[in-house]
C-alpha atoms as a PDB file:
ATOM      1  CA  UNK A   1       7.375  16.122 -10.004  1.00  0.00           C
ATOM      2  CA  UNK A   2       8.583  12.934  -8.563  1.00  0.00           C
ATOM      3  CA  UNK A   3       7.030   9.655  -7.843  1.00  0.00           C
ATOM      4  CA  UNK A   4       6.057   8.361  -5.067  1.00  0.00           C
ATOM      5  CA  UNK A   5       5.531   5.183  -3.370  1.00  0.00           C
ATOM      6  CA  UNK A   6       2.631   4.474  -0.785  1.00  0.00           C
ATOM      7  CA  UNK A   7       5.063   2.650   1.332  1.00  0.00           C
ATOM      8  CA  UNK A   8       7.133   4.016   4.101  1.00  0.00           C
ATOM      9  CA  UNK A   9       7.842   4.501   7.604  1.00  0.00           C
ATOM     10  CA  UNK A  10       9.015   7.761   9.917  1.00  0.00           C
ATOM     11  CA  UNK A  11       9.701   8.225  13.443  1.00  0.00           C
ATOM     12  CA  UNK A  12      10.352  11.790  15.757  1.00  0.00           C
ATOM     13  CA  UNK A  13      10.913  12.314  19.589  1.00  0.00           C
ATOM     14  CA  UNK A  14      10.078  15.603  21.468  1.00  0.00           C
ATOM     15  CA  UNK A  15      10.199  16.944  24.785  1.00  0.00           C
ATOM     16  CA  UNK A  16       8.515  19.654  26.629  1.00  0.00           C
ATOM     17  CA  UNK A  17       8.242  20.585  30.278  1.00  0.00           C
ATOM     18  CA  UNK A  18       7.779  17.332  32.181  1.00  0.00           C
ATOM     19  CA  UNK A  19       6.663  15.377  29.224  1.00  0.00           C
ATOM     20  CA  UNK A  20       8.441  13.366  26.405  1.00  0.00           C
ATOM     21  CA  UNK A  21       6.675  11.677  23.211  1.00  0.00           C
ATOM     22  CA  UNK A  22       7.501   9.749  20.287  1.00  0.00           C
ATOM     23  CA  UNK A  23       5.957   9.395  16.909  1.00  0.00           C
ATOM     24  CA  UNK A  24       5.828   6.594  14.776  1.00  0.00           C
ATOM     25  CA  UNK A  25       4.231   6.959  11.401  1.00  0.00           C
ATOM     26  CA  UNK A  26       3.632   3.474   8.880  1.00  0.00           C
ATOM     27  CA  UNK A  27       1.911   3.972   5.418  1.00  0.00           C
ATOM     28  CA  UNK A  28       1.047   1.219   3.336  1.00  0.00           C
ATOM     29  CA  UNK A  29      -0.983   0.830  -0.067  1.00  0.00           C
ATOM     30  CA  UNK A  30      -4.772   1.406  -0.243  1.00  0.00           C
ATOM     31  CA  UNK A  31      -7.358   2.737  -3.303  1.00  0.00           C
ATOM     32  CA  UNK A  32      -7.202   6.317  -1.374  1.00  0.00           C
ATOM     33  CA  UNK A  33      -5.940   8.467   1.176  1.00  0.00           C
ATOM     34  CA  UNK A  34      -6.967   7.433   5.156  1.00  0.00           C
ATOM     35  CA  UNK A  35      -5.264   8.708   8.526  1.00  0.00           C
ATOM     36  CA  UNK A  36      -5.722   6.560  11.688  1.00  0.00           C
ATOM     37  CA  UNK A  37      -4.416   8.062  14.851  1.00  0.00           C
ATOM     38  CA  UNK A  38      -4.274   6.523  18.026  1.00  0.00           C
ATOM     39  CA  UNK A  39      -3.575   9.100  20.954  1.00  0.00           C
ATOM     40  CA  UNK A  40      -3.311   9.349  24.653  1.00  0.00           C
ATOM     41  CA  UNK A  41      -5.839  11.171  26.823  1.00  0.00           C
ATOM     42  CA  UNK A  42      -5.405  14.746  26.656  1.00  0.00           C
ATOM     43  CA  UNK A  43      -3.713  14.667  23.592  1.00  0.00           C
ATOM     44  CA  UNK A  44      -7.470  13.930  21.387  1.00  0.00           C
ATOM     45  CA  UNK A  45      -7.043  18.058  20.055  1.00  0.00           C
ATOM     46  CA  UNK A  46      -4.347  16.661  17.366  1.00  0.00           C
ATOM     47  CA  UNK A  47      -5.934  14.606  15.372  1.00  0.00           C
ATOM     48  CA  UNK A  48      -7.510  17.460  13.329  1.00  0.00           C
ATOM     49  CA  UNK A  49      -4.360  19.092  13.097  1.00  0.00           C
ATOM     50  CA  UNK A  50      -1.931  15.748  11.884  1.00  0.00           C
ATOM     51  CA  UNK A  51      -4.902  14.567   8.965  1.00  0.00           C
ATOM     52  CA  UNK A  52      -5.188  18.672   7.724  1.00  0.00           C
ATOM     53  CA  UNK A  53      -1.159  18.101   7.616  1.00  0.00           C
ATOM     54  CA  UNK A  54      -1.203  14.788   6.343  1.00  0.00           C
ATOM     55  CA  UNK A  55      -3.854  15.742   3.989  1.00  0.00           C
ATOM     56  CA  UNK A  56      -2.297  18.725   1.838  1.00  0.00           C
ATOM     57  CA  UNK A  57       1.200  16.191   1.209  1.00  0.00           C
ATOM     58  CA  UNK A  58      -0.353  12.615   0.519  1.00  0.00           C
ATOM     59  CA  UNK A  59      -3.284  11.827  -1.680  1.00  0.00           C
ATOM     60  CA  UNK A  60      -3.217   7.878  -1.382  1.00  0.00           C
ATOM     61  CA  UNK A  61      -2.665   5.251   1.532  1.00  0.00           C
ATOM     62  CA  UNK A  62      -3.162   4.143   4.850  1.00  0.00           C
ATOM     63  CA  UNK A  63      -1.063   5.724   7.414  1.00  0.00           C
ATOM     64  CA  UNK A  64      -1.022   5.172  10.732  1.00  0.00           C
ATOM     65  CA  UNK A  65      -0.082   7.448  13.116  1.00  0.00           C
ATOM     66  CA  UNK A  66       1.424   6.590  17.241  1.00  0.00           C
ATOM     67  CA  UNK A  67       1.969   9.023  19.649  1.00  0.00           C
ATOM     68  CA  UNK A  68       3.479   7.568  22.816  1.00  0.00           C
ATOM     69  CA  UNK A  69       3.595  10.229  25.658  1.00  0.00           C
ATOM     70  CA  UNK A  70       5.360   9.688  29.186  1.00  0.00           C
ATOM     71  CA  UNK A  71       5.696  12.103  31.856  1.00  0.00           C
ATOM     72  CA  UNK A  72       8.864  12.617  33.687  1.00  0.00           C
ATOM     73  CA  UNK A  73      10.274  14.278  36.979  1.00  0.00           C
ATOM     74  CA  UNK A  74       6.291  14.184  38.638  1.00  0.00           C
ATOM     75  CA  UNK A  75       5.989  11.247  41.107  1.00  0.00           C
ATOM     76  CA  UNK A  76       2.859  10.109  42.284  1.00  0.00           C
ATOM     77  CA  UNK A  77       1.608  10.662  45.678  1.00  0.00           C
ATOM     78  CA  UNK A  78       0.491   7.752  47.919  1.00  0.00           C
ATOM     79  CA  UNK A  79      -1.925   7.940  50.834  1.00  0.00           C
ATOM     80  CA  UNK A  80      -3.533   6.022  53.611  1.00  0.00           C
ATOM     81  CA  UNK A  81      -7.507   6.301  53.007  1.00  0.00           C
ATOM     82  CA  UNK A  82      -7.955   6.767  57.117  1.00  0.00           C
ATOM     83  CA  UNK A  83     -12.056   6.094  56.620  1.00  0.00           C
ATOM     84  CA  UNK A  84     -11.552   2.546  54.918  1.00  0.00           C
ATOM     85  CA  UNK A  85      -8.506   1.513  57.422  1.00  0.00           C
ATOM     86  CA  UNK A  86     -10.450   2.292  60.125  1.00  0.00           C
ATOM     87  CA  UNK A  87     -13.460   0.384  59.048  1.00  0.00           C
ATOM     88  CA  UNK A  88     -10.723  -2.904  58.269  1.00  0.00           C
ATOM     89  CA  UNK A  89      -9.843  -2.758  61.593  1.00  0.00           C
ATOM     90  CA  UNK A  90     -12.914  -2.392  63.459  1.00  0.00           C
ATOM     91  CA  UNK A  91     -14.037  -5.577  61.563  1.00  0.00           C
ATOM     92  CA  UNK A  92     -10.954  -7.509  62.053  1.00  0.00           C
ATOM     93  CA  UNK A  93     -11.793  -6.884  66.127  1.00  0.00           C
ATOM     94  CA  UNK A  94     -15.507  -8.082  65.941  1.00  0.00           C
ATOM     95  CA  UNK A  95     -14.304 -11.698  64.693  1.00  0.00           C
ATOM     96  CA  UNK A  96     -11.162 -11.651  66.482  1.00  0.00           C
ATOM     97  CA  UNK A  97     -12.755 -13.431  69.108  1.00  0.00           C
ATOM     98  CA  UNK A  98     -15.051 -15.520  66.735  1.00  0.00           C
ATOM     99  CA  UNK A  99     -12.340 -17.214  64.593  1.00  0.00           C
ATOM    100  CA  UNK A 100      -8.558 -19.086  65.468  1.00  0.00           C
ATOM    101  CA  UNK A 101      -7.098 -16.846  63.471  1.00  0.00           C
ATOM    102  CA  UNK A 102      -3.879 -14.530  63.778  1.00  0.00           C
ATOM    103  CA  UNK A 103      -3.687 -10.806  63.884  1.00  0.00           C
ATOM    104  CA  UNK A 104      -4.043  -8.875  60.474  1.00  0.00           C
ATOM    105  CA  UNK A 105      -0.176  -7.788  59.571  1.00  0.00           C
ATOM    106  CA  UNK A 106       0.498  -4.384  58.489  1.00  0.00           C
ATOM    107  CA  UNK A 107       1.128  -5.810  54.571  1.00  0.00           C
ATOM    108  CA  UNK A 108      -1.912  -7.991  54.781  1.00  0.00           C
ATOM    109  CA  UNK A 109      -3.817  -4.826  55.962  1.00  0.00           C
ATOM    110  CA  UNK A 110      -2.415  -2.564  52.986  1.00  0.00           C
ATOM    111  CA  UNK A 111      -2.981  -5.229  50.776  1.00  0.00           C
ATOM    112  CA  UNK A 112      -6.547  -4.478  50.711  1.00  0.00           C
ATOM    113  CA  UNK A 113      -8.594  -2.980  48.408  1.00  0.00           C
ATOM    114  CA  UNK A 114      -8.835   0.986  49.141  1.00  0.00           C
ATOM    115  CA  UNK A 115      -7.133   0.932  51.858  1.00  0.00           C
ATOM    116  CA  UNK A 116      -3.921   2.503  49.701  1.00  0.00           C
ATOM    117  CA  UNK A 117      -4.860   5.045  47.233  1.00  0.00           C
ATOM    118  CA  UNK A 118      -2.453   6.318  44.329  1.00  0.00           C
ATOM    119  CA  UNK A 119      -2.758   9.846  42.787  1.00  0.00           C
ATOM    120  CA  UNK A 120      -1.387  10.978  39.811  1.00  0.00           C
ATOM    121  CA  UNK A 121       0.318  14.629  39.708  1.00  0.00           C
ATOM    122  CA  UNK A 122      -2.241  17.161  39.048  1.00  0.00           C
ATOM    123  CA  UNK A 123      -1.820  18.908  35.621  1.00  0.00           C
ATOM    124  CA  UNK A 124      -0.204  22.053  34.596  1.00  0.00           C
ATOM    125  CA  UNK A 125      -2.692  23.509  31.843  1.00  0.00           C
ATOM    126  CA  UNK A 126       0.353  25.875  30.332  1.00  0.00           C
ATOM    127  CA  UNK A 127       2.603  22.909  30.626  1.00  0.00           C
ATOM    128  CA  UNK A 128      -0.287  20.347  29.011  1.00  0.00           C
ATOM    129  CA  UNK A 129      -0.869  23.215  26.323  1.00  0.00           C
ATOM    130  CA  UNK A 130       3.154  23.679  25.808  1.00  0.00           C
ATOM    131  CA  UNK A 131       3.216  19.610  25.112  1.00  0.00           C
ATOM    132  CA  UNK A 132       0.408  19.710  22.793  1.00  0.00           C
ATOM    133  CA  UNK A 133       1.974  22.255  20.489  1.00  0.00           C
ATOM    134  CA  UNK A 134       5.620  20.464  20.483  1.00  0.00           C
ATOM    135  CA  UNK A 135       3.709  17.072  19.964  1.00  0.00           C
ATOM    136  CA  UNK A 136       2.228  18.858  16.897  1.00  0.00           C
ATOM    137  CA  UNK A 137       5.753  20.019  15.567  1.00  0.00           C
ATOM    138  CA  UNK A 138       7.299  16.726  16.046  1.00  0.00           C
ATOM    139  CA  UNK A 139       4.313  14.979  13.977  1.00  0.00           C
ATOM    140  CA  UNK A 140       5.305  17.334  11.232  1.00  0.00           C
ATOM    141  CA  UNK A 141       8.721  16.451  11.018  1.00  0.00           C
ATOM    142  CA  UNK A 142       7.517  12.832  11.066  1.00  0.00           C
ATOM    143  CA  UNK A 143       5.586  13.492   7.993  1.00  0.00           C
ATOM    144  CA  UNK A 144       8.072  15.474   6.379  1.00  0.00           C
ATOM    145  CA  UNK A 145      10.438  12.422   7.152  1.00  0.00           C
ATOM    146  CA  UNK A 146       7.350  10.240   5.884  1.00  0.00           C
ATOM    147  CA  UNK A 147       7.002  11.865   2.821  1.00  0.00           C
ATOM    148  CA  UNK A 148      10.602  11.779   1.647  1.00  0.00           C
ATOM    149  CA  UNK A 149      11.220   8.321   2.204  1.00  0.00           C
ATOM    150  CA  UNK A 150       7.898   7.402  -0.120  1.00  0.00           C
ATOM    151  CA  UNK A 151       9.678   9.640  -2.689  1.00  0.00           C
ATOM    152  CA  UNK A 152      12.890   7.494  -2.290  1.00  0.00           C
ATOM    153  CA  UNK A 153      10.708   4.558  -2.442  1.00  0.00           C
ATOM    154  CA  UNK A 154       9.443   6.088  -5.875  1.00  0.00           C
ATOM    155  CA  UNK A 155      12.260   7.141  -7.520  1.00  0.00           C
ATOM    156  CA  UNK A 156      13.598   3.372  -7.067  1.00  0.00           C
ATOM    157  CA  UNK A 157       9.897   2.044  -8.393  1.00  0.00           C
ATOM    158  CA  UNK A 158      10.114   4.803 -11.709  1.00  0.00           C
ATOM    159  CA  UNK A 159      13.206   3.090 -12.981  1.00  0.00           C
ATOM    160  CA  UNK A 160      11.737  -0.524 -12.357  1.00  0.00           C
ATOM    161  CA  UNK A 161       8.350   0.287 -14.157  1.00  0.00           C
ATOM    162  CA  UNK A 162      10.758   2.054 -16.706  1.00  0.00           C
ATOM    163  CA  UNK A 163      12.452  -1.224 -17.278  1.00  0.00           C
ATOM    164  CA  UNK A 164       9.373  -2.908 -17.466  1.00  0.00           C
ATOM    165  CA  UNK A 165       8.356   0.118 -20.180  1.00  0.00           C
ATOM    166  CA  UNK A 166      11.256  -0.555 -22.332  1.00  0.00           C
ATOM    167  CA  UNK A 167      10.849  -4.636 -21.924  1.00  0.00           C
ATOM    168  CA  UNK A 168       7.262  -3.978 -23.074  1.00  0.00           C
ATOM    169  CA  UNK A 169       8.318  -2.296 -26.334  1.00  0.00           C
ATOM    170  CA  UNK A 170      11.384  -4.907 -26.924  1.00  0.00           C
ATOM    171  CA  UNK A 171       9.081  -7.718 -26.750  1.00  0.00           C
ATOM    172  CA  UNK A 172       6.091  -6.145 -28.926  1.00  0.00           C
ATOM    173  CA  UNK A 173       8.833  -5.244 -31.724  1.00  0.00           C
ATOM    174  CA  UNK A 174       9.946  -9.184 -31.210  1.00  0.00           C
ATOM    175  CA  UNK A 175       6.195 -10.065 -32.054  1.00  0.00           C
ATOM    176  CA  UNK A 176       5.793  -7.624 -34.521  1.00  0.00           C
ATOM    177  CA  UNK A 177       9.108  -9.019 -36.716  1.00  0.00           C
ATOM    178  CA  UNK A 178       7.958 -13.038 -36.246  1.00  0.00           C
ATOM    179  CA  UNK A 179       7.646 -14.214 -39.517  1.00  0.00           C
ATOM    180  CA  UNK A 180       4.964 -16.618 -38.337  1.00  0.00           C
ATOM    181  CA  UNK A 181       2.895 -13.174 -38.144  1.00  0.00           C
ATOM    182  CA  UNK A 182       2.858 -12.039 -41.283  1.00  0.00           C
ATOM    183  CA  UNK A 183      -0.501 -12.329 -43.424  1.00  0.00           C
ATOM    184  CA  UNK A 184       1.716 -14.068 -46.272  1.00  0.00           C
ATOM    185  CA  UNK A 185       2.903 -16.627 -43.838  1.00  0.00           C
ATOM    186  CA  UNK A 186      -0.779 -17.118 -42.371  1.00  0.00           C
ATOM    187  CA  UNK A 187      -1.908 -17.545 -45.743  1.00  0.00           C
ATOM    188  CA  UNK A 188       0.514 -19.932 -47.156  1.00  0.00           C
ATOM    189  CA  UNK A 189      -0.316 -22.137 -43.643  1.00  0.00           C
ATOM    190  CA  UNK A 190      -4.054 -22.100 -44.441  1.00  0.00           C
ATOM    191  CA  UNK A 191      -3.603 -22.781 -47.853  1.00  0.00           C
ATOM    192  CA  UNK A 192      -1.256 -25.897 -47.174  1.00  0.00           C
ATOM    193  CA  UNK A 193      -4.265 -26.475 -44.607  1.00  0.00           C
ATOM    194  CA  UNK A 194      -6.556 -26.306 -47.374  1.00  0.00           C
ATOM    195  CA  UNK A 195      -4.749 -28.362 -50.109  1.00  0.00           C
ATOM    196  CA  UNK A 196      -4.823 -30.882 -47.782  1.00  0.00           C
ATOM    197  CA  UNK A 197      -8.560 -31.178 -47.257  1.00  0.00           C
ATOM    198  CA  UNK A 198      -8.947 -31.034 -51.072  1.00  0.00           C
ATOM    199  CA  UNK A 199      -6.636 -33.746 -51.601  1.00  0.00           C
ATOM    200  CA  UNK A 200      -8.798 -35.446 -48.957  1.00  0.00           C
ATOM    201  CA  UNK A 201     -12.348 -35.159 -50.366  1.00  0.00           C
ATOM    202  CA  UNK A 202     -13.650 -33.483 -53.816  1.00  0.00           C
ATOM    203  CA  UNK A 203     -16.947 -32.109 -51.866  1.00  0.00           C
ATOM    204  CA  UNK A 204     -14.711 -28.686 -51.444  1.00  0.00           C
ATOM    205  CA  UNK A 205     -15.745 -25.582 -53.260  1.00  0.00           C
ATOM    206  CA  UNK A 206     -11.851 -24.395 -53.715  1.00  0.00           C
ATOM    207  CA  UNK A 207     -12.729 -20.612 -53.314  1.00  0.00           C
ATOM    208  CA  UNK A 208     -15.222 -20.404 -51.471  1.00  0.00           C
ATOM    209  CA  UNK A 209     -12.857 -21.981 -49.035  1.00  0.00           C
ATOM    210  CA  UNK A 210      -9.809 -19.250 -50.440  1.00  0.00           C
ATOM    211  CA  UNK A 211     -12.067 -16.728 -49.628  1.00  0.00           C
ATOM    212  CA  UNK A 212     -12.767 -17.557 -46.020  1.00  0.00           C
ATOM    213  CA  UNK A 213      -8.860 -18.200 -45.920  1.00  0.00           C
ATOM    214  CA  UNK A 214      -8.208 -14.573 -46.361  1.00  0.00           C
ATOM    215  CA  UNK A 215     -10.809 -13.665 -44.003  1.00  0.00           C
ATOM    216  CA  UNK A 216      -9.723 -16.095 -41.290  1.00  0.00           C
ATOM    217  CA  UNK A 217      -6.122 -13.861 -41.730  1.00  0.00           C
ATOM    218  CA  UNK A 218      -6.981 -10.898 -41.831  1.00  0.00           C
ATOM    219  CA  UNK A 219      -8.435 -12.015 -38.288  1.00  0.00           C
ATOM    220  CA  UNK A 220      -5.487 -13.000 -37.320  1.00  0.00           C
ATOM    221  CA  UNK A 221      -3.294 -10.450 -37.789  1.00  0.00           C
ATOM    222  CA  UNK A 222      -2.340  -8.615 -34.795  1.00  0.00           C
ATOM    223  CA  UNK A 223      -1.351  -5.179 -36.194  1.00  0.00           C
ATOM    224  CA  UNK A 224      -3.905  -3.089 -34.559  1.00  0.00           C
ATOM    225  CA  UNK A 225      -2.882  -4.890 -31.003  1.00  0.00           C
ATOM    226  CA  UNK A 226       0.490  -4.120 -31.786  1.00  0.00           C
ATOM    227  CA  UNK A 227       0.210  -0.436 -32.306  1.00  0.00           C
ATOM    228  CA  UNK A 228      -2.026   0.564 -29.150  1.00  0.00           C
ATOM    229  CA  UNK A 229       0.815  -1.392 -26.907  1.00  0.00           C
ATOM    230  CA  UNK A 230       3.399   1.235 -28.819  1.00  0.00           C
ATOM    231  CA  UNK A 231       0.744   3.896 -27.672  1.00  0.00           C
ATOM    232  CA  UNK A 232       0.128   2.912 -24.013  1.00  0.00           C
ATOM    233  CA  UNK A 233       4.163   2.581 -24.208  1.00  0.00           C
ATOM    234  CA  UNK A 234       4.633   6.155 -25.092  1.00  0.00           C
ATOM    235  CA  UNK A 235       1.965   7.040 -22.722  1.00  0.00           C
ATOM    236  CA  UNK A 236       3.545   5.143 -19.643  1.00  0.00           C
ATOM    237  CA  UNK A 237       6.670   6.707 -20.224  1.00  0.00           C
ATOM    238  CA  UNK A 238       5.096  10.166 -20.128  1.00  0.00           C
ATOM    239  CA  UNK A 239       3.452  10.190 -17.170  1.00  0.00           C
ATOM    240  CA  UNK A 240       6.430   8.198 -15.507  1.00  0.00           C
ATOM    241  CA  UNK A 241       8.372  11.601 -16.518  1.00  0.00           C
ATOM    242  CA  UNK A 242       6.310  13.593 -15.141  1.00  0.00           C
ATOM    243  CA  UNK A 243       5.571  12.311 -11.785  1.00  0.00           C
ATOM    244  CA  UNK A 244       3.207  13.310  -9.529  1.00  0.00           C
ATOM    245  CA  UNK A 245      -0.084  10.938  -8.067  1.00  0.00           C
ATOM    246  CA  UNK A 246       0.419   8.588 -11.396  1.00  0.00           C
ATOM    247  CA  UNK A 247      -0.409   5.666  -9.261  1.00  0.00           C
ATOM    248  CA  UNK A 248      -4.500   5.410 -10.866  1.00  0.00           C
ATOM    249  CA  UNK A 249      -3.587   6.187 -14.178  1.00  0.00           C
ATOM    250  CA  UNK A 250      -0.719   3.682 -14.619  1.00  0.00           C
ATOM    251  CA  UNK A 251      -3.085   0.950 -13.089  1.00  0.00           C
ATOM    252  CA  UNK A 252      -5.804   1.759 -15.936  1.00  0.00           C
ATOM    253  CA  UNK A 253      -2.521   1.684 -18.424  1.00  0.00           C
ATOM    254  CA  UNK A 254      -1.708  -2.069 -16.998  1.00  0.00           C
ATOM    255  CA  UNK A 255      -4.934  -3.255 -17.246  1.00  0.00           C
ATOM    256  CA  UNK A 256      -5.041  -1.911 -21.707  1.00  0.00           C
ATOM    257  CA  UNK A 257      -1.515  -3.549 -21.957  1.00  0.00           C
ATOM    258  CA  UNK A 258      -2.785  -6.950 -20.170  1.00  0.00           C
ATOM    259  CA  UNK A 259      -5.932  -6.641 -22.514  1.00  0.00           C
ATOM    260  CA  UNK A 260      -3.479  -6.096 -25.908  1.00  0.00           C
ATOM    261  CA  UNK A 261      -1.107  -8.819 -24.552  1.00  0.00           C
ATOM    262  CA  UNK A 262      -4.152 -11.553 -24.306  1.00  0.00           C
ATOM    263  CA  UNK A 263      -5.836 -10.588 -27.766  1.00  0.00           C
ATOM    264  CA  UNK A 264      -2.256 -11.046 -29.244  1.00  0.00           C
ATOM    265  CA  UNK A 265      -1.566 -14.385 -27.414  1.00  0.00           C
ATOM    266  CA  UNK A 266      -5.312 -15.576 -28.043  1.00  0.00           C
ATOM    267  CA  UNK A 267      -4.831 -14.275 -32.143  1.00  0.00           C
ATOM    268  CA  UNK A 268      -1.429 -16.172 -32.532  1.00  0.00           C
ATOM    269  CA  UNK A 269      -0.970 -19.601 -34.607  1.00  0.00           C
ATOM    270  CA  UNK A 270       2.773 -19.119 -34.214  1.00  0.00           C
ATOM    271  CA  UNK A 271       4.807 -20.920 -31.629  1.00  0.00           C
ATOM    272  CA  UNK A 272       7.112 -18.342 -31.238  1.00  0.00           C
ATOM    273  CA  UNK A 273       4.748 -15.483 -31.476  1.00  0.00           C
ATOM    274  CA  UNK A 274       2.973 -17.071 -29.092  1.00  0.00           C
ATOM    275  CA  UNK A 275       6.089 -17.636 -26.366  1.00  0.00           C
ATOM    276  CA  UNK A 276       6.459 -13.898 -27.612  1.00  0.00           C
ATOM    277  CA  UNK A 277       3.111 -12.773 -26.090  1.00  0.00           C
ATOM    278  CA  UNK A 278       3.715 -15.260 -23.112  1.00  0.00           C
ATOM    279  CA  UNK A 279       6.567 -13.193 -22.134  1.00  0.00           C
ATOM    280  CA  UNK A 280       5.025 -10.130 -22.945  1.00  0.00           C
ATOM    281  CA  UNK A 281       2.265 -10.435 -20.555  1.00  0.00           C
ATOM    282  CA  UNK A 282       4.645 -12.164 -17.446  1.00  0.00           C
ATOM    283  CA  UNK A 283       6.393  -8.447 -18.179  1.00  0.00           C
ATOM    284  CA  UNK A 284       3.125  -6.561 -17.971  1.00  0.00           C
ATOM    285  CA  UNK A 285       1.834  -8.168 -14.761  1.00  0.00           C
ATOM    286  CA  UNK A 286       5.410  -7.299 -12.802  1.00  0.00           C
ATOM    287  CA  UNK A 287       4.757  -4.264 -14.254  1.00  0.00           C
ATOM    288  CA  UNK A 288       1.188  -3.978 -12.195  1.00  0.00           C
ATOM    289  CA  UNK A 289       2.324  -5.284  -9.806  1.00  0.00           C
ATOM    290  CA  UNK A 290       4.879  -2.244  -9.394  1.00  0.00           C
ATOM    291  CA  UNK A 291       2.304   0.510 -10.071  1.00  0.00           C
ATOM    292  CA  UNK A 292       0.198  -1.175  -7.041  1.00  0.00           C
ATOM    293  CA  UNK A 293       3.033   0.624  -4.790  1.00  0.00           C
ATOM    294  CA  UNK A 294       2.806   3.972  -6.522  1.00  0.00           C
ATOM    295  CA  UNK A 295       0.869   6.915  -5.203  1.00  0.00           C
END
């Protein structure tokens, strides 16, 4: 299966009878899956059908979903309201004679509130019904457009985390072959450590302080760290092969290679062990930050 990314944006036009819509479909990263659809008035009947849709091809994101719908080739109709005129004018002649004033002009007159009145064609149900069901076609292709594009956007994010995969492992085999890491090298250190401190003061006991020497490397050896980041490495690279909604399980990987990473960096007495782990966990945060994207 491929990946796929929790990114992406789709767009479809339709037509049918007097009316002509448009689609626009955005989908951006979130912890699960969440339609919002914003419709006009008489469209409301699609929202169950676009998140069913949605629903059986995307398990994680937000995605909003647009339709714009105009109507074409119906004017409106514009009348006089005869009542409200009237009434206008047969106050305009009771203060005609009260008032300096000149004569109401026709604009001035149709200027007034209810004297004009606008109505909107009257509906075709078969027409309305005939819209609905293109509408709901054309938001399918959207999401079929929608869902290929995140799968784009994945394929370009599973060779990116695969980088990061394979920097991962180069880095951890770096650490593991620092000399500096080695308990023979951590001994000899402590030791030198230790001679010192005897050469300082006689109040010493000489192996007592060997033996907590030995213990104090066997601390600091980073072995164990080392070989669960080769696990979670082969692990990452299998479920990056197989694909699929990988998104929550490569975020719980991150999280064990960030926890590896700081145990090694926090373990080291090496300088360049240390600038090892350093870069090791720069790697596995771009690395998290990638699966964030990923369904």
């Amino acid at each position: 299966m491929a990946l796929s990314s929790m990114t992406g944006f789709a767009r479809s036009h339709g037509a049918s009878g007097p009316y002509t819509f448009e689609w626009e479909l955005k989908s951006v990263n979130a912890k699960g899956f969440d339609l919002r659809v914003r419709l006009p008035q008489g469209f409301d009947e699609l929202e169950a059908h676009a998140k069913k849709r949605a629903g059986e091809v995307l398990s994680r994101g937000t995605v909003y979903a647009n339709l714009n719908v105009k109507r074409t080739n119906a004017a409106a109709t514009v009348r006089i309201n005869e009542d409200v005129l009237s009434a206008v004018l047969k106050a305009a002649s009771q203060i005609a004679g009260k008032v300096d004033a000149v004569a109401p002009s026709i604009d001035g007159l149709l200027a007034i509130k209810g004297v004009i009145e606008v109505a909107e064609p009257e509906g075709n149900e078969d027409e309305d019904k005939a819209a609905r069901t293109a509408a709901a076609e054309a938001f399918d292709r959207a999401l079929a457009e929608l869902v290929d594009m995140r799968k784009r956007e994945g394929t370009s994010l599973g060779q990116i985390l695969t980088q990061r995969v394979d920097e991962i492992e180069g880095l951890a085999k770096k650490a593991e072959a620092a000399p500096g890491r080695k308990p023979e090298a951590i001994k000899a250190k402590l030791a030198e450590q230790i001679a010192t401190l005897l050469d300082t003061s006689d109040r010493f006991d000489s192996d007592r302080l060997m033996q907590e020497a030995i213990l104090i490397a066997t601390r600091a050896d980073i072995r164990e760290e080392l070989d669960r980041i080769a696990s979670h490495v082969a692990q990452a690279r299998e479920l990056i092969g197989k694909g699929g909604s990988i998104g929550r399980k490569l975020d719980f990987l991150a999280q064990e290679f960030h926890r590896e990473v700081n145990t090694c960096c926090s373990k080291s007495n090496d300088i360049e062990l240390t600038n090892t782990g350093l870069a090791m966990k720069n790697v596995v945060e771009q690395f998290r930050e990638q699966v964030q994207n990923l369904e």
